[in-house]
N, C-alpha and C. Protein backbone atom coordinates (compact mmCIF):
# COMPACT_ATOMS: atom_id res chain seq x y z
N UNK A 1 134.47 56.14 117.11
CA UNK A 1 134.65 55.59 118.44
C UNK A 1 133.50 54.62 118.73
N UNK A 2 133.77 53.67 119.33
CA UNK A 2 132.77 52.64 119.57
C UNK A 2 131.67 52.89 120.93
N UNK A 3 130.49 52.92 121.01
CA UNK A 3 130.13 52.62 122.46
C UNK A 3 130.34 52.00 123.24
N UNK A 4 130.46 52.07 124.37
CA UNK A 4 130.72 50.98 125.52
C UNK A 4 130.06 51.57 126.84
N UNK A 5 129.76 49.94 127.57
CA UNK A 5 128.89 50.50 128.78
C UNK A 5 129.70 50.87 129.64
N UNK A 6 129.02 52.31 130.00
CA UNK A 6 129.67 53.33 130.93
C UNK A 6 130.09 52.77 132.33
N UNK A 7 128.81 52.05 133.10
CA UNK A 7 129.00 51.39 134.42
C UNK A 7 130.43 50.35 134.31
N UNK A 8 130.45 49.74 133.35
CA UNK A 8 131.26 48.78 133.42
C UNK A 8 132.71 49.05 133.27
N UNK A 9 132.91 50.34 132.21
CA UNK A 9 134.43 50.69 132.04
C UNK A 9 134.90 51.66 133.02
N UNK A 10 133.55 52.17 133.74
CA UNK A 10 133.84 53.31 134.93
C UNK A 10 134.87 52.14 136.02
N UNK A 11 133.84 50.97 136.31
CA UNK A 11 134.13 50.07 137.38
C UNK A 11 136.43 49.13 137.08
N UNK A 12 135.96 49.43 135.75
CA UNK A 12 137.02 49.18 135.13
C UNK A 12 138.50 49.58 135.53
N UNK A 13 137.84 51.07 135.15
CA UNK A 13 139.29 52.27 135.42
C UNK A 13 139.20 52.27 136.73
N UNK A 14 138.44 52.21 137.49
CA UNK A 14 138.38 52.38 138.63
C UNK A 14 139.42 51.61 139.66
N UNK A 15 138.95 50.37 138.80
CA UNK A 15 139.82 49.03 139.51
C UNK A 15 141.31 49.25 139.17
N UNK A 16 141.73 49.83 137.90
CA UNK A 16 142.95 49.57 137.32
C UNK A 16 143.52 50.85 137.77
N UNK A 17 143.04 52.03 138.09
CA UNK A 17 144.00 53.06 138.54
C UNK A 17 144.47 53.10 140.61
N UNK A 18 143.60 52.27 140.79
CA UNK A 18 143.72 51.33 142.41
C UNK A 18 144.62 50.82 142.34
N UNK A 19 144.38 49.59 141.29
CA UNK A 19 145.97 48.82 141.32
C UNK A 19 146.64 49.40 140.93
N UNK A 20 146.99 50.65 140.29
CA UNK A 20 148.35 50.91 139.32
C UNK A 20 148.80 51.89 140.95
N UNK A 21 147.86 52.63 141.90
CA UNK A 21 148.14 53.26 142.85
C UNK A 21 148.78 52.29 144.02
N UNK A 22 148.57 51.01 144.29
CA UNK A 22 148.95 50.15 144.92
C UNK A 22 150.52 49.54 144.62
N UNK A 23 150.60 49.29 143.06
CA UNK A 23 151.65 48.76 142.59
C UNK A 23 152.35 49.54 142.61
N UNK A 24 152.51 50.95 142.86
CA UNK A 24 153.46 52.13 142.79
C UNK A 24 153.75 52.42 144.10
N UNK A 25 153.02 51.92 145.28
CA UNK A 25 153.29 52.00 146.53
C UNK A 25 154.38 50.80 146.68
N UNK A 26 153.93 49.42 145.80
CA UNK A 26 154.85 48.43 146.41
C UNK A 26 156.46 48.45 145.67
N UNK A 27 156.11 49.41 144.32
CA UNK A 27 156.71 49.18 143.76
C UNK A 27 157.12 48.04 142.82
N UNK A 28 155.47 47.55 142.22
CA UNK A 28 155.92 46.50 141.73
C UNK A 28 155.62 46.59 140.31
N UNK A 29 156.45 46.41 139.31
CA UNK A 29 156.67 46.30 137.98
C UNK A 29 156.00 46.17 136.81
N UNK A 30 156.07 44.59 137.57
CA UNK A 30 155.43 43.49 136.70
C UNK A 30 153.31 43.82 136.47
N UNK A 31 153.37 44.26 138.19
CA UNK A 31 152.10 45.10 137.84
C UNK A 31 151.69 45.83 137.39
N UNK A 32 152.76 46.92 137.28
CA UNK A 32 152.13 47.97 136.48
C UNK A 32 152.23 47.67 134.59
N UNK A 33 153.20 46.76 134.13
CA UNK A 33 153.22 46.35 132.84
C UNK A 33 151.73 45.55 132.74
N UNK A 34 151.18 44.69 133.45
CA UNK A 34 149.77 44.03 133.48
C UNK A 34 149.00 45.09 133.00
N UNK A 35 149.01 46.06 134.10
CA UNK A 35 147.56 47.19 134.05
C UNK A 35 147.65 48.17 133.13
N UNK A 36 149.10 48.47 132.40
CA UNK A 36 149.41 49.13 131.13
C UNK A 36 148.62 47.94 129.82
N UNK A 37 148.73 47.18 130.37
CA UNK A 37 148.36 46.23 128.67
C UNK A 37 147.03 46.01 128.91
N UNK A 38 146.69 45.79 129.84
CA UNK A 38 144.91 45.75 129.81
C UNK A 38 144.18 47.09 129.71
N UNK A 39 144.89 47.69 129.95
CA UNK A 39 144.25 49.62 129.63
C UNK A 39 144.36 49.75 127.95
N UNK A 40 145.49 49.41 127.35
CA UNK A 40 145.45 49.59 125.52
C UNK A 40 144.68 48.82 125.47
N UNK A 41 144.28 47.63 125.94
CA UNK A 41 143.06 46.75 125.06
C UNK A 41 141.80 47.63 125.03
N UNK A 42 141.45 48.52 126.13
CA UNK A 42 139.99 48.76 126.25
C UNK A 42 140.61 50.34 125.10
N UNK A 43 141.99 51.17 125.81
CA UNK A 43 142.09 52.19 124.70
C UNK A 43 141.93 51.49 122.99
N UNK A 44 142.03 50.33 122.40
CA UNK A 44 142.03 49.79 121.55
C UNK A 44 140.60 50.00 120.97
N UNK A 45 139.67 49.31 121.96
CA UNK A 45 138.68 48.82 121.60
C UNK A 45 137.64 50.03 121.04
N UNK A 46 137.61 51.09 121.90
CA UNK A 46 137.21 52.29 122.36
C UNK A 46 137.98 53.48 121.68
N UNK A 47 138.92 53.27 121.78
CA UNK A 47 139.28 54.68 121.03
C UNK A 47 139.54 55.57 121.75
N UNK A 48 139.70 55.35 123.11
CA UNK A 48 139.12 56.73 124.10
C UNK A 48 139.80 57.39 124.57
N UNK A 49 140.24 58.68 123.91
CA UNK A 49 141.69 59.25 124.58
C UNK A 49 142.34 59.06 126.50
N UNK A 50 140.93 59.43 126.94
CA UNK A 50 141.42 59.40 128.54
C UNK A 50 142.34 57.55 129.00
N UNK A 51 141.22 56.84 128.24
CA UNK A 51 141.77 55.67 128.04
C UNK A 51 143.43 55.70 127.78
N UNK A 52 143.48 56.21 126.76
CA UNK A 52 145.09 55.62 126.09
C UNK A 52 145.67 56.78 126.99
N UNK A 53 145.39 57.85 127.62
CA UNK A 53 146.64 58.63 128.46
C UNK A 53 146.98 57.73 129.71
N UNK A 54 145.96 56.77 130.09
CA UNK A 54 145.95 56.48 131.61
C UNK A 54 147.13 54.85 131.16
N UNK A 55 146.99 54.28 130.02
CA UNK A 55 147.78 53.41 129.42
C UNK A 55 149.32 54.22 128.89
N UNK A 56 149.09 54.45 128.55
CA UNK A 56 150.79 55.76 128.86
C UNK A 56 151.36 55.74 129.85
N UNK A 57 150.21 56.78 130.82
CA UNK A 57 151.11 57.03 132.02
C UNK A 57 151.31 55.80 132.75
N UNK A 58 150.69 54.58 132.81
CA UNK A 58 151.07 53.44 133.92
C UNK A 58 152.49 52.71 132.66
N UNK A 59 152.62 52.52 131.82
CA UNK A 59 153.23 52.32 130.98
C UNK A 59 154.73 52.94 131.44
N UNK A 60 154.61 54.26 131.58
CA UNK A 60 155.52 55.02 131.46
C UNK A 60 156.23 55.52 132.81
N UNK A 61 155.05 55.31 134.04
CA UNK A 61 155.76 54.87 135.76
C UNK A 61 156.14 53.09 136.02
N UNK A 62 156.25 52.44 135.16
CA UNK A 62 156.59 51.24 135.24
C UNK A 62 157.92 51.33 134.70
N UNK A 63 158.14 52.30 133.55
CA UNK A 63 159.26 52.16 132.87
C UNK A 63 160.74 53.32 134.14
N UNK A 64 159.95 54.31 134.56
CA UNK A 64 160.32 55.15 135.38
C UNK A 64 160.87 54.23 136.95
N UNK A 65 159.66 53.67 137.22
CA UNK A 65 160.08 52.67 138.36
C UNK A 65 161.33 51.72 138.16
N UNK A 66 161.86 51.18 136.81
CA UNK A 66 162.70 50.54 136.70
C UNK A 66 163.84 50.82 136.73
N UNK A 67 163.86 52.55 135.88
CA UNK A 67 165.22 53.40 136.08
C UNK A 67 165.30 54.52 136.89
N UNK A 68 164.42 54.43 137.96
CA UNK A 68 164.57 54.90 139.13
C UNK A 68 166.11 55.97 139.84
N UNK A 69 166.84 54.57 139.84
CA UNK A 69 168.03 55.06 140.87
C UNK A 69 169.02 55.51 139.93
N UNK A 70 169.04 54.97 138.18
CA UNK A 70 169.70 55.23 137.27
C UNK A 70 169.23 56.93 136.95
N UNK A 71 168.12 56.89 137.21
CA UNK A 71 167.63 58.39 136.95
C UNK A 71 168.08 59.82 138.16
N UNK A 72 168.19 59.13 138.78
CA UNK A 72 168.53 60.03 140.28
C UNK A 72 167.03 60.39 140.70
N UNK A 73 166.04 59.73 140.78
CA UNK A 73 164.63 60.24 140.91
C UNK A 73 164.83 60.10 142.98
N UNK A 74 165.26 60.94 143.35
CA UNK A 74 165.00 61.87 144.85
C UNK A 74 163.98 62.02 145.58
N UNK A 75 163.17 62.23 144.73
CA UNK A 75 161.84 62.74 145.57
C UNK A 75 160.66 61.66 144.89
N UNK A 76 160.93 60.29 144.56
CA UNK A 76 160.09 59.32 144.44
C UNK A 76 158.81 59.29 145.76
N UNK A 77 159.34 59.58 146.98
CA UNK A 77 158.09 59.12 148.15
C UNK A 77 157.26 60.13 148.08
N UNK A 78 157.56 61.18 147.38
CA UNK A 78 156.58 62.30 147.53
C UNK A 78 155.87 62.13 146.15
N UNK A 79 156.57 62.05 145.34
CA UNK A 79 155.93 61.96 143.66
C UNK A 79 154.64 61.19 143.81
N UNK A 80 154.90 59.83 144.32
CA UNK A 80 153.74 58.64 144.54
C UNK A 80 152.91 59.16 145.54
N UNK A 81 153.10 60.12 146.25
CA UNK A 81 151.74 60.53 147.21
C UNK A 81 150.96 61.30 146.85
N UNK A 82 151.68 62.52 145.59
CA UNK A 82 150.96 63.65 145.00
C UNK A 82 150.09 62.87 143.74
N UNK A 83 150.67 62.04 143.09
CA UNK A 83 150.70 60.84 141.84
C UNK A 83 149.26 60.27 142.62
N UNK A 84 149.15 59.85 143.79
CA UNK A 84 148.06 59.01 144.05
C UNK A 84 146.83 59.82 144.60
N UNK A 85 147.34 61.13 145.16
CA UNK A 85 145.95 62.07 145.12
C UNK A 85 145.32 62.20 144.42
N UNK A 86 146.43 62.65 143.31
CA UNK A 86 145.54 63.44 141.93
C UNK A 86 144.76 62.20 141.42
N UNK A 87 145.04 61.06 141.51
CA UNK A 87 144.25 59.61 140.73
C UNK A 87 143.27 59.34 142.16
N UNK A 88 143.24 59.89 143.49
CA UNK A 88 142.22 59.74 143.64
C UNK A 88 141.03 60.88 143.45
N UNK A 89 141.30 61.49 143.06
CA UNK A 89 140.53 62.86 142.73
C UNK A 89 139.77 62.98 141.41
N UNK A 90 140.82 62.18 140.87
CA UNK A 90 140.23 62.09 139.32
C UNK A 90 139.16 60.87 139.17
N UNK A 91 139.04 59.62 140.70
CA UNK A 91 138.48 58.99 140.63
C UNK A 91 136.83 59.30 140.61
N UNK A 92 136.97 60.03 141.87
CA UNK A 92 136.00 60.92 142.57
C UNK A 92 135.03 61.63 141.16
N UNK A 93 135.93 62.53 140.25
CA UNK A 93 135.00 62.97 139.00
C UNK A 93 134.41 61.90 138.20
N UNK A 94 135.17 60.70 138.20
CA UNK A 94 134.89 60.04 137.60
C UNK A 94 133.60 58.93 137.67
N UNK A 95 133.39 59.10 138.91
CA UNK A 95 132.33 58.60 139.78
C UNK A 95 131.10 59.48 140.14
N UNK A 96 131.61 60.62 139.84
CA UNK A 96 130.65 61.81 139.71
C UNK A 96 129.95 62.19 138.46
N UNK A 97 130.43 61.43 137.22
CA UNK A 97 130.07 61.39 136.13
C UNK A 97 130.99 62.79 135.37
N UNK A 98 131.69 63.47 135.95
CA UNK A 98 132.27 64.68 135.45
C UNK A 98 133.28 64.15 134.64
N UNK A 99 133.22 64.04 133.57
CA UNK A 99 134.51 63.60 132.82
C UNK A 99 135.37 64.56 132.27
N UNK A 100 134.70 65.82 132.09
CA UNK A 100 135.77 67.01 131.80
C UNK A 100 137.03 67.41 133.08
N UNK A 101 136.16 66.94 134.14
CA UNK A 101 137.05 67.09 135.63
C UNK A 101 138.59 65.82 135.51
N UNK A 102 137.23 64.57 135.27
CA UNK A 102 137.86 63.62 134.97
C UNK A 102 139.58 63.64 134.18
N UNK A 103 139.34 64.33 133.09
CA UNK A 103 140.87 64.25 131.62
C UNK A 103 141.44 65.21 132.67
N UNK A 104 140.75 66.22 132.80
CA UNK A 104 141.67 67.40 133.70
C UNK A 104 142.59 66.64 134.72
N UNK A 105 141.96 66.34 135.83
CA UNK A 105 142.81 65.57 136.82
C UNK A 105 143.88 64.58 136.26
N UNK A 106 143.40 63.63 135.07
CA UNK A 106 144.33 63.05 134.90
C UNK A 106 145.18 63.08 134.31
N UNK A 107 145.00 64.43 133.15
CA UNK A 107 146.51 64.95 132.72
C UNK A 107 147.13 65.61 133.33
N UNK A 108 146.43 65.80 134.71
CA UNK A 108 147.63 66.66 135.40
C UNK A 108 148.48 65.78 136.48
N UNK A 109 147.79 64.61 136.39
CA UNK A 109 148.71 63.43 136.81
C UNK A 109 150.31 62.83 135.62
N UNK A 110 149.78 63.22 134.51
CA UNK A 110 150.83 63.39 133.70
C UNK A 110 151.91 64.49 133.77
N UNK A 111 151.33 65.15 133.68
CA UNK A 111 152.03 66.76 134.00
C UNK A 111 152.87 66.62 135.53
N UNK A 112 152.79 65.71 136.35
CA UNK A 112 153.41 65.40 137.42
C UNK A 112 154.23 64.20 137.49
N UNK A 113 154.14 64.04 136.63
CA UNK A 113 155.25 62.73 136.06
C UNK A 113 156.08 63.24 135.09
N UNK A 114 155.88 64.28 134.07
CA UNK A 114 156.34 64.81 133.83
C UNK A 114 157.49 65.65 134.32
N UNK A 115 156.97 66.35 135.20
CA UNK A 115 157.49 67.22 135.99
C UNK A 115 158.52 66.62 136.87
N UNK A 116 158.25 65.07 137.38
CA UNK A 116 159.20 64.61 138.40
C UNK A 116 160.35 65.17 139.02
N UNK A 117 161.17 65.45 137.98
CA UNK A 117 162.65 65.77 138.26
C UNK A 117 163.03 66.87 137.55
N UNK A 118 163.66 67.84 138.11
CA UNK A 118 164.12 68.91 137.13
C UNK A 118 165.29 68.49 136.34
N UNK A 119 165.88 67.55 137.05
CA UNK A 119 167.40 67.33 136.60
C UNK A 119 167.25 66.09 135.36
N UNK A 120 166.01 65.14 135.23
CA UNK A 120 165.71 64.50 134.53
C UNK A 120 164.84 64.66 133.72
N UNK A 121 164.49 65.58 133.89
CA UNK A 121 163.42 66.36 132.74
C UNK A 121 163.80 65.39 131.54
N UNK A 122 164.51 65.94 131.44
CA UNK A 122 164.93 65.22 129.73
C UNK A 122 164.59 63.95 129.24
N UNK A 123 165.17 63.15 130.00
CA UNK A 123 165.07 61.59 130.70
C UNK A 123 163.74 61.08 130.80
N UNK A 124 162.73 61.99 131.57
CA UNK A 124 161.35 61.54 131.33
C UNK A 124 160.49 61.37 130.54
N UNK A 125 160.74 62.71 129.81
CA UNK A 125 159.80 63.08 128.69
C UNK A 125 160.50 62.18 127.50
N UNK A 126 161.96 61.75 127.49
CA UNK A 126 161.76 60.76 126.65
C UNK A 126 161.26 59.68 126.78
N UNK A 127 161.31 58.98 128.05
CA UNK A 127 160.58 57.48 128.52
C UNK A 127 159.16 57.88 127.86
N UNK A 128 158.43 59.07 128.53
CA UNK A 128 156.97 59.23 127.96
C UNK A 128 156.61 59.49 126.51
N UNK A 129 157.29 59.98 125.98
CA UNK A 129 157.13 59.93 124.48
C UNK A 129 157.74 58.34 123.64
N UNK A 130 158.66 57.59 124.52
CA UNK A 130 158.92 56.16 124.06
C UNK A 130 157.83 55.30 124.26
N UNK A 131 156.85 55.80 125.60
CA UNK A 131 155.57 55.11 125.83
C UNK A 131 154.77 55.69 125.19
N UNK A 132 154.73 56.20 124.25
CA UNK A 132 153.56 57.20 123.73
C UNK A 132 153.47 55.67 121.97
N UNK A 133 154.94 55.76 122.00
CA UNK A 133 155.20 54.96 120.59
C UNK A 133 155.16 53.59 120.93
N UNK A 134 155.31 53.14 121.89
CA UNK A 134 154.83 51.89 122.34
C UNK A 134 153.65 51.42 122.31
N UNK A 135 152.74 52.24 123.29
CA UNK A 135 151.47 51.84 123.09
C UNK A 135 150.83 52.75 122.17
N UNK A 136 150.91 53.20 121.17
CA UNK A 136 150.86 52.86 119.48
C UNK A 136 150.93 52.34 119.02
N UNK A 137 151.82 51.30 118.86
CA UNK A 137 152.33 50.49 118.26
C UNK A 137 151.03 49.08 118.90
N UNK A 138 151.26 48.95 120.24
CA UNK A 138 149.64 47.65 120.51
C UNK A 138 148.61 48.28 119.72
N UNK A 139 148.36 49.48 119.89
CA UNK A 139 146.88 49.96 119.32
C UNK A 139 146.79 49.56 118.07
N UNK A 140 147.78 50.00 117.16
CA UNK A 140 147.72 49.63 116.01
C UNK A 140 147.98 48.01 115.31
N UNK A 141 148.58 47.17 116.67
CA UNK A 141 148.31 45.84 116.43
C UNK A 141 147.01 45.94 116.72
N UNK A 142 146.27 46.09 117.14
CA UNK A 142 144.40 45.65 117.65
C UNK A 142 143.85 45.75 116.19
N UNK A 143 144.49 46.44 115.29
CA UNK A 143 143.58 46.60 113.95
C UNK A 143 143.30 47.84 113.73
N UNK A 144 143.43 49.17 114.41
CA UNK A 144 143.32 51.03 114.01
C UNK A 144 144.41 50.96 113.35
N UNK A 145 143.99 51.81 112.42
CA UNK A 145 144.77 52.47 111.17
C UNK A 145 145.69 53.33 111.60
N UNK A 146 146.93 52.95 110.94
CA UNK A 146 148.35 54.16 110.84
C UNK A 146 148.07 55.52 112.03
N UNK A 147 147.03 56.00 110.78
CA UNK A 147 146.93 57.40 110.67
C UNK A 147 145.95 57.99 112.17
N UNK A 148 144.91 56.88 112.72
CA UNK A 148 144.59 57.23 113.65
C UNK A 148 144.83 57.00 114.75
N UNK A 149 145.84 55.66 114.56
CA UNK A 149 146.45 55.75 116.17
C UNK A 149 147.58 56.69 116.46
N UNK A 150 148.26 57.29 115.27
CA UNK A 150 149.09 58.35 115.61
C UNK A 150 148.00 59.66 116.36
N UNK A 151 147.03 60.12 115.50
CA UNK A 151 146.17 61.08 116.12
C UNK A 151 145.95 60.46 117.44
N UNK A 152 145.58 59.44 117.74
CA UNK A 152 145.18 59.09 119.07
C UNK A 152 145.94 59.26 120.23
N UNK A 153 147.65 58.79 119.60
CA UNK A 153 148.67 59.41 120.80
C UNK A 153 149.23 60.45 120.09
N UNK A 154 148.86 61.26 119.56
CA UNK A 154 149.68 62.71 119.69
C UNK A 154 150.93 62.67 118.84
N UNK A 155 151.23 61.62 117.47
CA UNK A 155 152.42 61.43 117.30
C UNK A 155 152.81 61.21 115.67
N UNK A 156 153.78 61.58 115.30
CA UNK A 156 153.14 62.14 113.59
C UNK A 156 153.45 60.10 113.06
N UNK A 157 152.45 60.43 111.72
CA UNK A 157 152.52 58.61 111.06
C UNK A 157 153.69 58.55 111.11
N UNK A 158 154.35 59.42 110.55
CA UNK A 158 156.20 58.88 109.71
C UNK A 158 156.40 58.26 111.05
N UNK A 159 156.94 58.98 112.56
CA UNK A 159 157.22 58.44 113.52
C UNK A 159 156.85 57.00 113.92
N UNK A 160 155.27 57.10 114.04
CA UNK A 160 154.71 55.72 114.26
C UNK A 160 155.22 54.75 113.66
N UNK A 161 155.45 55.07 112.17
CA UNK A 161 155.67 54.02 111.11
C UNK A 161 157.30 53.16 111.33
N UNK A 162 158.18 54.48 111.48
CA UNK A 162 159.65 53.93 111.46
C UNK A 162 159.62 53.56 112.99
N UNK A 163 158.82 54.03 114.08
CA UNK A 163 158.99 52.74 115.50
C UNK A 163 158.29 51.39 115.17
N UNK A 164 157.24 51.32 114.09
CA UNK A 164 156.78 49.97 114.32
C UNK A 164 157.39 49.07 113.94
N UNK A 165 158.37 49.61 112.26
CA UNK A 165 159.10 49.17 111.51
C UNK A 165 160.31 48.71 111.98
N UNK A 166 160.80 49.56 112.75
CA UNK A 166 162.34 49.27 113.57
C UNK A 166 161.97 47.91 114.40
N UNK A 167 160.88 47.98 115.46
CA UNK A 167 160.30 46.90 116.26
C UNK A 167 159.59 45.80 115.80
N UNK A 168 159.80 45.59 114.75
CA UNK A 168 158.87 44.86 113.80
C UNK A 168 159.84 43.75 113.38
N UNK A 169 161.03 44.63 113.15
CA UNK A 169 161.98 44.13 112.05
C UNK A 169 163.01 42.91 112.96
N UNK A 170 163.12 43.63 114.56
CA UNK A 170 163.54 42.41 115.24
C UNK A 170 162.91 42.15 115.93
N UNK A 171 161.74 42.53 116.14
CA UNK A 171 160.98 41.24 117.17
C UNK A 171 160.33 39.88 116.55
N UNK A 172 160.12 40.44 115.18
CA UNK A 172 159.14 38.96 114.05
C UNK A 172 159.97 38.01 113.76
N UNK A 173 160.16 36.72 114.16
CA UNK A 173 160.96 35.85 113.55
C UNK A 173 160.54 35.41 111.92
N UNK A 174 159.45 35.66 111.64
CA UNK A 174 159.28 35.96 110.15
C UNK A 174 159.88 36.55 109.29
N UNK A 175 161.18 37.76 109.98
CA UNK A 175 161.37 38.77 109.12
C UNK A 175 162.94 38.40 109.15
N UNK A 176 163.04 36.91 108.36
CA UNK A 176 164.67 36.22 107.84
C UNK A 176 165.11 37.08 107.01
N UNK A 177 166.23 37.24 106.46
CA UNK A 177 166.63 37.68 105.23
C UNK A 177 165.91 36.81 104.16
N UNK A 178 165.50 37.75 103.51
CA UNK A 178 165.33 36.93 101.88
C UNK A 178 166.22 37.55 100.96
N UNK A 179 166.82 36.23 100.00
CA UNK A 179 167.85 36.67 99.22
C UNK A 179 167.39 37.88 97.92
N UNK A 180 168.06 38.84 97.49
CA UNK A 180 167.94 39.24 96.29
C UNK A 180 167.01 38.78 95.57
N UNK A 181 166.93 37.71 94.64
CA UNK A 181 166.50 36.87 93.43
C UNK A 181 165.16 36.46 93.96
N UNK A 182 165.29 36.14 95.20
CA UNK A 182 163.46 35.57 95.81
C UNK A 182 162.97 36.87 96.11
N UNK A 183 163.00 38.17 96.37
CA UNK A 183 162.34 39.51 96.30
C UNK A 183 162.02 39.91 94.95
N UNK A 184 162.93 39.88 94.05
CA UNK A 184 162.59 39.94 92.58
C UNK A 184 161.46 39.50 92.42
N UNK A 185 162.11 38.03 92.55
CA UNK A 185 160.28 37.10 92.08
C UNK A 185 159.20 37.29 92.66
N UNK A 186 159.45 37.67 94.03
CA UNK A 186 157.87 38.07 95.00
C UNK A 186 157.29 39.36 94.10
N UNK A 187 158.21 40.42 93.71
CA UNK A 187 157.85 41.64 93.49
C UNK A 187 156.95 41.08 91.99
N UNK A 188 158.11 40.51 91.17
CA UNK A 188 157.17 39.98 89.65
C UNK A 188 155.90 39.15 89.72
N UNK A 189 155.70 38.52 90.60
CA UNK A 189 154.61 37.70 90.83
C UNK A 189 153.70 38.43 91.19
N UNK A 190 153.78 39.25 92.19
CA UNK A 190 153.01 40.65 92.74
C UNK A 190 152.31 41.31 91.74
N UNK A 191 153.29 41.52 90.94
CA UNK A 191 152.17 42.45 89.11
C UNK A 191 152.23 41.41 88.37
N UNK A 192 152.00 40.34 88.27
CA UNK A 192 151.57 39.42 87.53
C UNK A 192 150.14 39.75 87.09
């Protein structure tokens, strides 16, 4: 894991779990996809589990915010008020220097996103485990290895590998068909 100055990534999270608490009041999207991608850069940089959960979960109430009404999510006005305690509480440790308080509070801000819906249970925990392989997949664009950005989100390589591969395969316009006979030759040239 890399060092980094404490004052500055405190002031950081600080700022970005404000906005992600704001953008969930307005309901706005596009913000919370912003403050999901600037959270994997620093989880990138850093390594830092609390980091990559807090890039998840905004990741994963952005994705929730979108399928909202498709989800039957009911009790959204209350979710975002309990959702914004617990992130201010966790701010509070976090400002207190308590960082064991800190992961606590904020996985139990997960655990409440989790929890959202009984009837969507299902529904959630797949969005959150689709955001789990998502932002895996940035981390492991930043340059971390296979094997530790799976440890980092909780998620076995094979998995990692066949989501990056699947997402790889149509998002790269690099990745044309090549015929038969030109793979041959790449492969023979290869053990040349």
């Amino acid at each position: 894991m890399v060092a980094f100055d404490k004052k500055k990534e405190v002031e950081h999270l600080t700022q970005v779990l404000r906005e992600t608490q704001q953008a969930l009041r307005d309901g706005n999207v596009i913000k919370l996809q912003e403050l999901s991608d600037q959270t994997i850069h620093s989880a990138s940089i850093y390594q830092h589990t609390d980091f990559i959960t807090i890039a998840v979960l905004i990741y994963t109430l952005n994705k929730l915010l979108l399928r909202k009404d498709k989800l039957n999510l009911k009790n959204w006005a209350v979710f975002i008020k309990k959702f914004n305690s617990e992130i201010d509480t966790s701010l509070k440790d976090l400002n207190n220097e308590d960082n064991e308080e800190f992961a606590r509070h904020i996985q139990h801000a997960r655990e409440l996103v989790s929890n959202l819906s009984p009837t969507a249970k299902t529904n959630v925990e797949e969005v959150l485990h689709k955001a789990s392989l998502n932002k895996a997949t940035k981390i492991y664009e930043h340059g971390i290895s296979l094997s530790r950005t799976a440890q980092l989100l909780g998620v076995t390589p094979w998995e990692l590998a066949e989501y990056i591969g699947s997402r790889n395969m149509h998002d790269n316009p690099y990745n044309a068909a090549v015929d038969i006979k030109k793979r041959a030759k790449l492969v023979l040239d290869f053990f040349k």
